[in-house]
Protein backbone atom coordinates (compact mmCIF):
# COMPACT_ATOMS: atom_id res chain seq x y z
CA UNK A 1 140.57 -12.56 -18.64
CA UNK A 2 139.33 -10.81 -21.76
CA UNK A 3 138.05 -8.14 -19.09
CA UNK A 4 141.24 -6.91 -18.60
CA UNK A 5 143.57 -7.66 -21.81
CA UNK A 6 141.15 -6.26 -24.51
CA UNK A 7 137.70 -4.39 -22.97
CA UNK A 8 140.03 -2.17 -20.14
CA UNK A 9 142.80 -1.35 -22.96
CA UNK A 10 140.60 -0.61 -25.71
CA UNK A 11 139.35 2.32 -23.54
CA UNK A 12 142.13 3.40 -21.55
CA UNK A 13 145.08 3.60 -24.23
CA UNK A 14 142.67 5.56 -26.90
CA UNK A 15 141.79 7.53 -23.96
CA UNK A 16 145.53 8.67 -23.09
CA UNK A 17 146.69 8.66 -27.06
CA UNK A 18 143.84 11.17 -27.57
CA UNK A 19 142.13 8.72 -30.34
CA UNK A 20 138.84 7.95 -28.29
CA UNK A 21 136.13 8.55 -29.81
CA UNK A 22 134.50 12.47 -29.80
CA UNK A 23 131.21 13.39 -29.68
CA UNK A 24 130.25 16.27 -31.80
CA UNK A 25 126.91 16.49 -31.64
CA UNK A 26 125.94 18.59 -28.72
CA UNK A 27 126.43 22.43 -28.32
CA UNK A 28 129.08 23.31 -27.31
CA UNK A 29 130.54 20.21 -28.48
CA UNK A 30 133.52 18.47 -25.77
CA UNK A 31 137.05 19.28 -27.35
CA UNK A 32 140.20 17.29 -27.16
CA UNK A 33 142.28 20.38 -25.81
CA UNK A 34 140.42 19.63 -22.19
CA UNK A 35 141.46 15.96 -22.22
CA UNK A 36 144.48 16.62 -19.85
CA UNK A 37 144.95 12.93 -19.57
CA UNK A 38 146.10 12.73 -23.41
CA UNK A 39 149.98 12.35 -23.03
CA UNK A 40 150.48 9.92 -25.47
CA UNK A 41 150.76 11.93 -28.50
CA UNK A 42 153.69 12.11 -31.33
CA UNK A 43 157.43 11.73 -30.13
CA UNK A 44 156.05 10.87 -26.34
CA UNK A 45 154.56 7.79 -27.81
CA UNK A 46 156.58 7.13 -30.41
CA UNK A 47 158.99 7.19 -27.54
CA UNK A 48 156.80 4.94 -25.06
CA UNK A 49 156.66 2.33 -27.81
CA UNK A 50 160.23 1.88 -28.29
CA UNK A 51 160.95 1.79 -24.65
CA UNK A 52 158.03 -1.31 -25.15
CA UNK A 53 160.49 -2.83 -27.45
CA UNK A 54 163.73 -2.48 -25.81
CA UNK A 55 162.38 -4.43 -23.34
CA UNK A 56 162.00 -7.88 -24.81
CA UNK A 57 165.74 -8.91 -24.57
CA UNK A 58 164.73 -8.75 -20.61
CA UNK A 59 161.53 -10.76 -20.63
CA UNK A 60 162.26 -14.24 -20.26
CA UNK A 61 161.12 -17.20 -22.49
CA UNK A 62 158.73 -18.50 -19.89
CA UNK A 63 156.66 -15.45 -19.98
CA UNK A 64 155.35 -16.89 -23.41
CA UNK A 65 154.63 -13.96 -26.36
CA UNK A 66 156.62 -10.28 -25.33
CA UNK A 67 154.73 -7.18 -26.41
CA UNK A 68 155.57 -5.77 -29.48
CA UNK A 69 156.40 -1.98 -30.04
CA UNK A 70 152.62 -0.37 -29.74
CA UNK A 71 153.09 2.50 -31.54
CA UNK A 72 153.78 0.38 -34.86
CA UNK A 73 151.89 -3.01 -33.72
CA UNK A 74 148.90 -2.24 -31.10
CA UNK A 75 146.01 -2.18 -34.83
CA UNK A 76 148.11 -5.34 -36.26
CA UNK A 77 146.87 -8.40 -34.25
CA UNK A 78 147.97 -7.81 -30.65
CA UNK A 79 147.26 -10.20 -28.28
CA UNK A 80 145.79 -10.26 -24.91
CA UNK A 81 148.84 -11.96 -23.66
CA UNK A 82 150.61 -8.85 -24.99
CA UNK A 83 148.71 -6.41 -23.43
CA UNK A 84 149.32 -8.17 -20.40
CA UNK A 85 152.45 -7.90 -20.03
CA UNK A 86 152.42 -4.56 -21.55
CA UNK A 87 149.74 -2.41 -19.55
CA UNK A 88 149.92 -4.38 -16.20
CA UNK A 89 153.76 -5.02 -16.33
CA UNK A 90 155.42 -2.56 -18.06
CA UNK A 91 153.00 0.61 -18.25
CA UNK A 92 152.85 1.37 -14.57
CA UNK A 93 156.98 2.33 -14.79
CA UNK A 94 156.65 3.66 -18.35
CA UNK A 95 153.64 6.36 -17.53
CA UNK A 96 155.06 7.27 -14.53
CA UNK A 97 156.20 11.38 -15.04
CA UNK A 98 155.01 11.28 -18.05
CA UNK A 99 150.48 10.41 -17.00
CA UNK A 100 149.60 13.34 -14.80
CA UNK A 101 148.02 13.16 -11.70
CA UNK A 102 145.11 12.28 -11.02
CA UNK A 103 145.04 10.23 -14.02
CA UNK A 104 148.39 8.17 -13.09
CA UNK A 105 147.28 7.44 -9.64
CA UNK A 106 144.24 6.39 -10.81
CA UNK A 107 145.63 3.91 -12.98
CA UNK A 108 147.74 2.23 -10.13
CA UNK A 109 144.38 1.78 -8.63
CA UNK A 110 143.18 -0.31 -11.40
CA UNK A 111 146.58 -2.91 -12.20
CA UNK A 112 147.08 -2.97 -7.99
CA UNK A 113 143.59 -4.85 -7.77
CA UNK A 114 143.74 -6.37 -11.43
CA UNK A 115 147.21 -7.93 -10.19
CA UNK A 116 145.13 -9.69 -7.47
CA UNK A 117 143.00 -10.71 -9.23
CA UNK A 118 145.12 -13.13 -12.08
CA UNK A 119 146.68 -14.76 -9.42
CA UNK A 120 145.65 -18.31 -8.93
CA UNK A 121 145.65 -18.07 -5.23
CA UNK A 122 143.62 -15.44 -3.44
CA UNK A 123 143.62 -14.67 -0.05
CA UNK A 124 140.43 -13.44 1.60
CA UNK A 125 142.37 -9.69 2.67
CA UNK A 126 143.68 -9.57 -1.16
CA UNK A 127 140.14 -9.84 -2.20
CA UNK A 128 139.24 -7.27 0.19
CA UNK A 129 141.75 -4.83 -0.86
CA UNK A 130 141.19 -5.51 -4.49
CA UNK A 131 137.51 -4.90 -4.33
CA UNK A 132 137.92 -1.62 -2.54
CA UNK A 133 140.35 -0.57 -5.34
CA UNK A 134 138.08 -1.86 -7.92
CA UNK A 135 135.39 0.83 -6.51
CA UNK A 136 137.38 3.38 -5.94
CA UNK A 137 139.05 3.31 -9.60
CA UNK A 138 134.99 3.20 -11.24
CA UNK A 139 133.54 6.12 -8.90
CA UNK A 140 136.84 8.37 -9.70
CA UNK A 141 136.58 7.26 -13.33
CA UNK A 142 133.42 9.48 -13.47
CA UNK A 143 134.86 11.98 -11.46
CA UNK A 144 138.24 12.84 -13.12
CA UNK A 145 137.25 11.37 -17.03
CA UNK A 146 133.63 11.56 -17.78
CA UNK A 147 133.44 14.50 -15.05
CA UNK A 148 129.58 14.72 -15.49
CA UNK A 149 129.30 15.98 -19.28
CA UNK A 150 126.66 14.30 -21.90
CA UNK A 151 129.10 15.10 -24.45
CA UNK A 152 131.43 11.92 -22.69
CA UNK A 153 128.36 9.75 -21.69
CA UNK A 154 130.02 7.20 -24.14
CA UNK A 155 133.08 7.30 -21.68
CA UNK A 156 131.30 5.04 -19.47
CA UNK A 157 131.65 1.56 -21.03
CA UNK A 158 130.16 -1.84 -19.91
CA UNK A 159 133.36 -2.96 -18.55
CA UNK A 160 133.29 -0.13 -15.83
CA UNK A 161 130.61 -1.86 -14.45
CA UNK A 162 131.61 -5.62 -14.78
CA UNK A 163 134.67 -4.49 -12.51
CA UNK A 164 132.79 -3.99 -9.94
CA UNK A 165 131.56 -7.80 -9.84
CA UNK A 166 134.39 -9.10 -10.09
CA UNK A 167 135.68 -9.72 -6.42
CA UNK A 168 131.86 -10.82 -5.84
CA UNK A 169 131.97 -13.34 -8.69
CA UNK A 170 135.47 -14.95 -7.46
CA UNK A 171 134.25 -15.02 -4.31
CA UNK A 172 131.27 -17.50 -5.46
CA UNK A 173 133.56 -19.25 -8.34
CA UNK A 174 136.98 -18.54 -7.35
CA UNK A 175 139.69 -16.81 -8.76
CA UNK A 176 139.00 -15.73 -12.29
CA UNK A 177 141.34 -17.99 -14.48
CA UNK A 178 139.79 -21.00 -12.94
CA UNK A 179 136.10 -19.88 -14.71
CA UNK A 180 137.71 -17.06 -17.11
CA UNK A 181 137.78 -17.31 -20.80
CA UNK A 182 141.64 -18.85 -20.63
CA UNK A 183 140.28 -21.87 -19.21
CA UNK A 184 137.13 -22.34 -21.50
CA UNK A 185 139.23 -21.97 -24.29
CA UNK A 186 142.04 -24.43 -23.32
CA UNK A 187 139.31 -27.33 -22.54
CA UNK A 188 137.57 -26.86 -25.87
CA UNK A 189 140.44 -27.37 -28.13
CA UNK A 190 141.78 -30.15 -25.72
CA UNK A 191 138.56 -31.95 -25.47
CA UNK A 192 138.18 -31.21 -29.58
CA UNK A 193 141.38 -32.60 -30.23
CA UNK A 194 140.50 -35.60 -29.15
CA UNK A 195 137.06 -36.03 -31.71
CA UNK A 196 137.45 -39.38 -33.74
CA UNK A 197 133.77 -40.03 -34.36
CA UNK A 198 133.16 -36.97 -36.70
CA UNK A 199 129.71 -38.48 -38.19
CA UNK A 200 127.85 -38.21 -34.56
CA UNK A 201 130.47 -35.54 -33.11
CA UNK A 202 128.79 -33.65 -30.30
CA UNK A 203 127.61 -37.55 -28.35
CA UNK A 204 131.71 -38.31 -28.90
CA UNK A 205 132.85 -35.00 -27.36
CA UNK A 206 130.48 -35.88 -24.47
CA UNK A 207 131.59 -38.96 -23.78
CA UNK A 208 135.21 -37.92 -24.22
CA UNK A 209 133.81 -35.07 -21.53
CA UNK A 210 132.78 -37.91 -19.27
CA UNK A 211 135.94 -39.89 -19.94
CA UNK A 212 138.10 -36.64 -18.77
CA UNK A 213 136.29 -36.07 -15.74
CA UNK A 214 136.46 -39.56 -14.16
CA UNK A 215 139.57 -39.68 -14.96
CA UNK A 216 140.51 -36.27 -13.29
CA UNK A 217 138.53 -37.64 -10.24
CA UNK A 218 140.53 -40.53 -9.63
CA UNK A 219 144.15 -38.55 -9.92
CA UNK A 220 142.45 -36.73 -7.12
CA UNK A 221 141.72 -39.53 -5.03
CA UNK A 222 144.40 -42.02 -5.79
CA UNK A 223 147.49 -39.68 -6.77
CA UNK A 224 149.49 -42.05 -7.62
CA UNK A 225 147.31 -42.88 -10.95
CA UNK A 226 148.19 -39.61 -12.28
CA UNK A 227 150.54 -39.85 -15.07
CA UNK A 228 149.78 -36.32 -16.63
CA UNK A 229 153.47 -35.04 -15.53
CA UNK A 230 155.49 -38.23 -15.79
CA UNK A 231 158.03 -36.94 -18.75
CA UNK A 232 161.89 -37.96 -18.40
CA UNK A 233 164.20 -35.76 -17.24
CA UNK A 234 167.31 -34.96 -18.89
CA UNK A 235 170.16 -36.82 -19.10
CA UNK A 236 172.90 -35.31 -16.35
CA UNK A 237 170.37 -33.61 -13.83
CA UNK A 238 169.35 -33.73 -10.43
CA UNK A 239 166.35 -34.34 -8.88
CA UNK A 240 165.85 -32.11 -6.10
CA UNK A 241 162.59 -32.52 -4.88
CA UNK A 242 160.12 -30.69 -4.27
CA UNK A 243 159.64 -29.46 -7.93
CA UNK A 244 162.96 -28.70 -8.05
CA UNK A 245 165.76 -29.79 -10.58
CA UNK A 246 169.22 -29.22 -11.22
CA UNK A 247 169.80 -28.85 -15.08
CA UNK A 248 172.85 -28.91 -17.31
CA UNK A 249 175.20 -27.42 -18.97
CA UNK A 250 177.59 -28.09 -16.17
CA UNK A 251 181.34 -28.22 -15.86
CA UNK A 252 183.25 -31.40 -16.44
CA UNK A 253 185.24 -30.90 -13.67
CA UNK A 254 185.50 -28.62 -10.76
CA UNK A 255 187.36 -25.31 -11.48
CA UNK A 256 188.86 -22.80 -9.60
CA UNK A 257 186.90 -19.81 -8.21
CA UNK A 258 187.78 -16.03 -8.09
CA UNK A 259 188.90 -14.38 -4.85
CA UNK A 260 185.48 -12.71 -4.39
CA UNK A 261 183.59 -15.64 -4.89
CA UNK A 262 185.78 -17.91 -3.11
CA UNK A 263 185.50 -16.10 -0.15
CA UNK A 264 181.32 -15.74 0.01
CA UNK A 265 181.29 -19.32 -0.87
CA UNK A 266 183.77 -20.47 2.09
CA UNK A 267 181.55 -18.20 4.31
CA UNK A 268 178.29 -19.52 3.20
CA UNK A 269 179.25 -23.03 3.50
CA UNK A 270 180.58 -22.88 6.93
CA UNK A 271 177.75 -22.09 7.77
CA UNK A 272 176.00 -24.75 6.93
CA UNK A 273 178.85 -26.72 8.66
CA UNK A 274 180.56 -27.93 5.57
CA UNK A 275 184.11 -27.54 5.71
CA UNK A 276 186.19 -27.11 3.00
CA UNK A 277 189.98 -26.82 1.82
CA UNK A 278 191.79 -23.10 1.67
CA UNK A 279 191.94 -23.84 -2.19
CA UNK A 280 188.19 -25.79 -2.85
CA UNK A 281 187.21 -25.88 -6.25
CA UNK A 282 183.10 -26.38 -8.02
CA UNK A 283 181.28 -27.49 -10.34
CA UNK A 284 179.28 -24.59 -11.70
CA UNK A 285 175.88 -25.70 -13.08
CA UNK A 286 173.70 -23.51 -15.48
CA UNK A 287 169.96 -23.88 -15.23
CA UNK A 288 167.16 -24.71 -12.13
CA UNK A 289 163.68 -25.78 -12.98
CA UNK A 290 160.99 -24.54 -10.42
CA UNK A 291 158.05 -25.94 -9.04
CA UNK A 292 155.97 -23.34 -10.88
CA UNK A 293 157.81 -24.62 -14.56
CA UNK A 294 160.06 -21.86 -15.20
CA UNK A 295 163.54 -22.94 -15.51
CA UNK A 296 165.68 -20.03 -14.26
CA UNK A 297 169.27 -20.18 -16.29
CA UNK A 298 172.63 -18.04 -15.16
CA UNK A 299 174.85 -15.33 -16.02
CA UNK A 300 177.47 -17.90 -16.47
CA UNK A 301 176.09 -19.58 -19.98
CA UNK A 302 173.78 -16.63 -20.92
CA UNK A 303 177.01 -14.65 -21.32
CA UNK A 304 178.18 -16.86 -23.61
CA UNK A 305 175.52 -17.40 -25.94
CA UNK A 306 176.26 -15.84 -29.32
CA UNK A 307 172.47 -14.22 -30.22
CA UNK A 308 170.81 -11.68 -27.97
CA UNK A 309 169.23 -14.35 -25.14
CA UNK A 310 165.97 -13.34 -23.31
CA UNK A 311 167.26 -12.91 -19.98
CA UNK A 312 165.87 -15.63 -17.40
CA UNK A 313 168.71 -15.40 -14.89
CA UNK A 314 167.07 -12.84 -12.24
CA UNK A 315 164.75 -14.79 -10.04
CA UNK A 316 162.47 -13.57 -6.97
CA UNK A 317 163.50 -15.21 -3.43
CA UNK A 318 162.56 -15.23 -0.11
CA UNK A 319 164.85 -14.92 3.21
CA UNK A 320 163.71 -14.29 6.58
CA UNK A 321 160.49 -13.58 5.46
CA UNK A 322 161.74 -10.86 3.01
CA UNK A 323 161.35 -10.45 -0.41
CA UNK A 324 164.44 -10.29 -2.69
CA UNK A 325 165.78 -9.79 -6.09
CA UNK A 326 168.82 -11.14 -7.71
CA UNK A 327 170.80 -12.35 -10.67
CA UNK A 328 171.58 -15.64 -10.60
CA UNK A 329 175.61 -16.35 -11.36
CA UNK A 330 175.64 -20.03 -11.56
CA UNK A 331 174.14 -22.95 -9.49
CA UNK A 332 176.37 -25.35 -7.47
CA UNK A 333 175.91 -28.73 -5.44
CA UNK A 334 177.89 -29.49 -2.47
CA UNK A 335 177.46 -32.59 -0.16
CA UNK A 336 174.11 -32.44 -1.82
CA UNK A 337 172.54 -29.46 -0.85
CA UNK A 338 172.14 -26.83 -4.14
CA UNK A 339 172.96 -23.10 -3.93
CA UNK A 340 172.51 -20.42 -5.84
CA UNK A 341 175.62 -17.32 -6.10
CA UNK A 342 173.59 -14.19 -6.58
CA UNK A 343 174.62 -10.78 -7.61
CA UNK A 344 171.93 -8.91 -5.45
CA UNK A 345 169.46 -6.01 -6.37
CA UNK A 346 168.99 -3.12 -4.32
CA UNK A 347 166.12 -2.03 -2.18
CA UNK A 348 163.05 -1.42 -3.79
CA UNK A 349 163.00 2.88 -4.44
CA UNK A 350 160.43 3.86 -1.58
CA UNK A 351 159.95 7.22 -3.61
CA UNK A 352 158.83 5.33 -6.61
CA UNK A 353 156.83 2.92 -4.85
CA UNK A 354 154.91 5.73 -2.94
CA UNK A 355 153.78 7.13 -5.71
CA UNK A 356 153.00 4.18 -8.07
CA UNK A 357 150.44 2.95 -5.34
CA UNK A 358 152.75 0.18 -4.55
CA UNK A 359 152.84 -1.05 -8.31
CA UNK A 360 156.64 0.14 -9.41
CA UNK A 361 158.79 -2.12 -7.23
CA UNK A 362 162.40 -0.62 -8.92
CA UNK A 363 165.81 -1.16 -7.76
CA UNK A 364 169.34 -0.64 -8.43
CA UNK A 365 171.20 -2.74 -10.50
CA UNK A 366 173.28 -5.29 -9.33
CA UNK A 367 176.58 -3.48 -10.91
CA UNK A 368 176.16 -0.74 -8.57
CA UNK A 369 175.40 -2.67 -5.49
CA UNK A 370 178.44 -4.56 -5.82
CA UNK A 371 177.06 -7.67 -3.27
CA UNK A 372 177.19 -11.48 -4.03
CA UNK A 373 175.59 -13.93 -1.58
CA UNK A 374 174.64 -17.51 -1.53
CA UNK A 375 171.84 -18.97 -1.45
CA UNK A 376 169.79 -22.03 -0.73
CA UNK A 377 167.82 -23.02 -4.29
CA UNK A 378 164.86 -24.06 -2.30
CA UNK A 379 164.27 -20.14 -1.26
CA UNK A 380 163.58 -19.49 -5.02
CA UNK A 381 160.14 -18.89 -6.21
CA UNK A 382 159.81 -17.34 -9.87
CA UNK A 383 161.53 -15.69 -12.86
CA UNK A 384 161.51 -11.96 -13.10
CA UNK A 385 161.74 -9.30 -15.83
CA UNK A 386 163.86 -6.37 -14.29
CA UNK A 387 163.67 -4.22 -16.95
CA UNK A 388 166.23 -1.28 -17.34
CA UNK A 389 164.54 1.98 -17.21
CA UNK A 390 165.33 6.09 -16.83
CA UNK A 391 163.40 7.30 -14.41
CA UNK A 392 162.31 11.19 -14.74
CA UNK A 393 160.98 11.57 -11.18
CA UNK A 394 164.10 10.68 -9.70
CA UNK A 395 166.62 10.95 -12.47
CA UNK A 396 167.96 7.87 -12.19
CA UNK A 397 168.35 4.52 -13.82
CA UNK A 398 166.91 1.42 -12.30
CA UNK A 399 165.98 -1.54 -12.92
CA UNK A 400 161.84 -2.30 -12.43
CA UNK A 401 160.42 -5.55 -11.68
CA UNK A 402 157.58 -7.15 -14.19
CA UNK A 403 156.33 -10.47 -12.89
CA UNK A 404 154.41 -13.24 -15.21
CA UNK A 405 151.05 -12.27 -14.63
CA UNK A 406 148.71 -15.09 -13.54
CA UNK A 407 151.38 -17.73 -13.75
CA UNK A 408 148.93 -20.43 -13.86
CA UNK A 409 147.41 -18.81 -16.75
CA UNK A 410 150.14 -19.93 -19.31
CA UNK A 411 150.42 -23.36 -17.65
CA UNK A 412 146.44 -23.78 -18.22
CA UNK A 413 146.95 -22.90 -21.76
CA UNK A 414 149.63 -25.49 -22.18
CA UNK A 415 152.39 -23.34 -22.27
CA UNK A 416 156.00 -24.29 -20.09
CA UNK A 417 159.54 -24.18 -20.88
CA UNK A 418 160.70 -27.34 -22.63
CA UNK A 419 164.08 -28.81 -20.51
CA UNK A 420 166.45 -30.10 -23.38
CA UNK A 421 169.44 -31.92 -22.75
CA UNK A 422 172.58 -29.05 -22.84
């Protein structure tokens, strides 16, 4: 979606650093000093971009290329996937105290309903609400940016307006990455790729065209044709099912467990009627590959890794219908079921999340919550980001959440963790 990693931020971010074009012409001409909404100026973004930076040691390796420091890299080659992350993850936590209202609000409008709209799965009410936002954030970008002068006429971009067809178009097409430029791309250097017949090239790339299609069609129809995701696994893992699978390193032998984690593990067992000796030992396992291709690893081998790791032990779950954040301490099998011990996060900061628009989901850290818990593997649904973070409005640090946007995306583009034997 080229729409929303290089036409929205080559507005917006000019717009708050107070670089956006001027126009001079008229009398009186418009002046900077009434562009409230330009924050982003000397130490304050010197100081946004190094928060920016600081945060790649918490983005894991599954959510492909981090964002580099913008105040030094935005003019040198960034990439949409960068501003991705950067201005739908990570912006809505950095700007907030430091974008005034309206401006801030408004902005929540616009990554609330852009959110929707990378996912690969859209429900009907998403589309709804993301539509609404979409219209609200256009009309109140005249109201509160271009506010009616012909001196900012130029304010008013192309892209303003191809927002608001953008629930209509997925509604006719389906969600954007399916028909976006992410797609187009991938298929043209796949199909291109495989050219052999270079003096008559364009009949070979249709018949390879053909050849890809029909194939396609009969994975469809007879599923058991399709040999697209029929790799080896590992040596040493497990085979969960369902997408599933239990990866090394692993001990060589079970090992005794601390007090604390004895205990919760006893507990958690019992109650799925396993009994188990006063003095049980495990088998602590390291990684977890999920349906969705991310392999989620632990605190108990990241620790020990000698370079800075990008951190893909805190995972998203689900439990009585609730969503939850954690950080994962180790895997472990017993009588073949697979758990997870978790160092929980706490409850998202309703404060925060009020007045992001529902976009700043930030919690404490797991240190100061102090609670482990077990859990079953088959509850977890994605690696997280939960990127450390000061915030001014409530003068406190936390920990926000940045999710991969538009999972799918990546996979489409033929990115996915490789699974190594450990």
């Amino acid at each position: 979606m080229h729409l929303a990693a290089f036409n929205v931020t080559d507005e917006m971010i000019p717009l708050w650093r107070g670089t956006f074009m001027l126009d001079d012409t008229l009398d009186p001409p418009d002046s900077k000093d009434d562009w409230h909404w330009a924050v982003l100026v000397g130490d304050t973004w010197e100081r946004h971009g190094e928060y920016v930076a600081f945060a790649l040691m918490y983005l894991p390796g599954s959510f492909d290329r981090p964002p580099r420091n913008p105040a030094e890299k935005i003019n040198s080659g960034y990439k949409a996937w960068e501003f991705l992350l950067y201005f739908y993850g990570m912006c809505p936590a950095l700007l907030l105290g430091v974008l005034p209202e309206p401006y801030y609000g408004h902005f929540c409008r616009l990554v609330k309903a852009l959110r929707i709209m990378m996912q690969h799965d859209i429900s009907a009410a998403q589309l709804l609400k993301a539509h609404i936002e979409l219209l609200t954030f256009v009309d109140n970008f005249e109201r509160i940016y271009y506010q009616q002068c012909p001196d900012r006429l130029h304010f008013v971009c192309p892209w303003l307006h191809a927002l608001t067809h953008l629930v209509p178009e997925a509604c006719n097409k389906g969600p954007p990455i399916c028909s976006s430029q992410w797609t187009m791309e991938r298929a043209i250097g796949s199909l291109g790729r495989k050219l052999r017949q270079h003096l008559n090239p364009y009949a070979n790339l249709e018949q390879r065209a053909i050849n890809r299609v029909q194939t396609n069609a009969l994975a469809i129809i007879y599923p058991e044709l399709d040999t697209s995701d029929t790799l080896p696994l590992p040596h040493g893992t497990i085979d969960l099912g369902q997408g599933y699978v239990l990866l090394g390193a692993k001990d060589h032998c079970a090992v005794d467990l601390p007090q604390e984690e004895h205990y919760v593990i006893s507990h958690a067992l019992r109650e799925h009627s396993i009994e188990t000796l006063p003095n049980f030992r495990l088998q602590h396992w390291a990684r977890m590959r999920l349906p969705n291709n991310q392999v989620a690893r632990s605190l108990w081998k990241e620790d020990l890794m000698k370079h800075c790791p990008r951190i893909a032990r805190n995972i998203k779950f689900e439990s009585n219908g609730k969503t939850r954040f954690a950080k994962v301490q180790y895997y472990f099998y017993v009588e073949g079921i697979p758990f997870a011990l978790v160092s929980l996060y706490g409850k998202p900061d309703q404060d925060l999340l009020k007045l992001s628009r529902g976009t700043v989901i930030a919690c404490q850290h797991p240190h100061e919550v102090k609670q482990l818990a077990v859990i079953d593997v088959f509850l977890i649904k994605s690696v997280v980001a939960m990127i450390l973070h000061e915030f001014p409005i409530v003068n406190r640090m936390l920990c926000y959440l940045v999710e991969k946007p538009g999972l799918e995306i990546a996979t489409f583009a033929g990115h996915e963790e490789i699974v190594e034997d450990k």
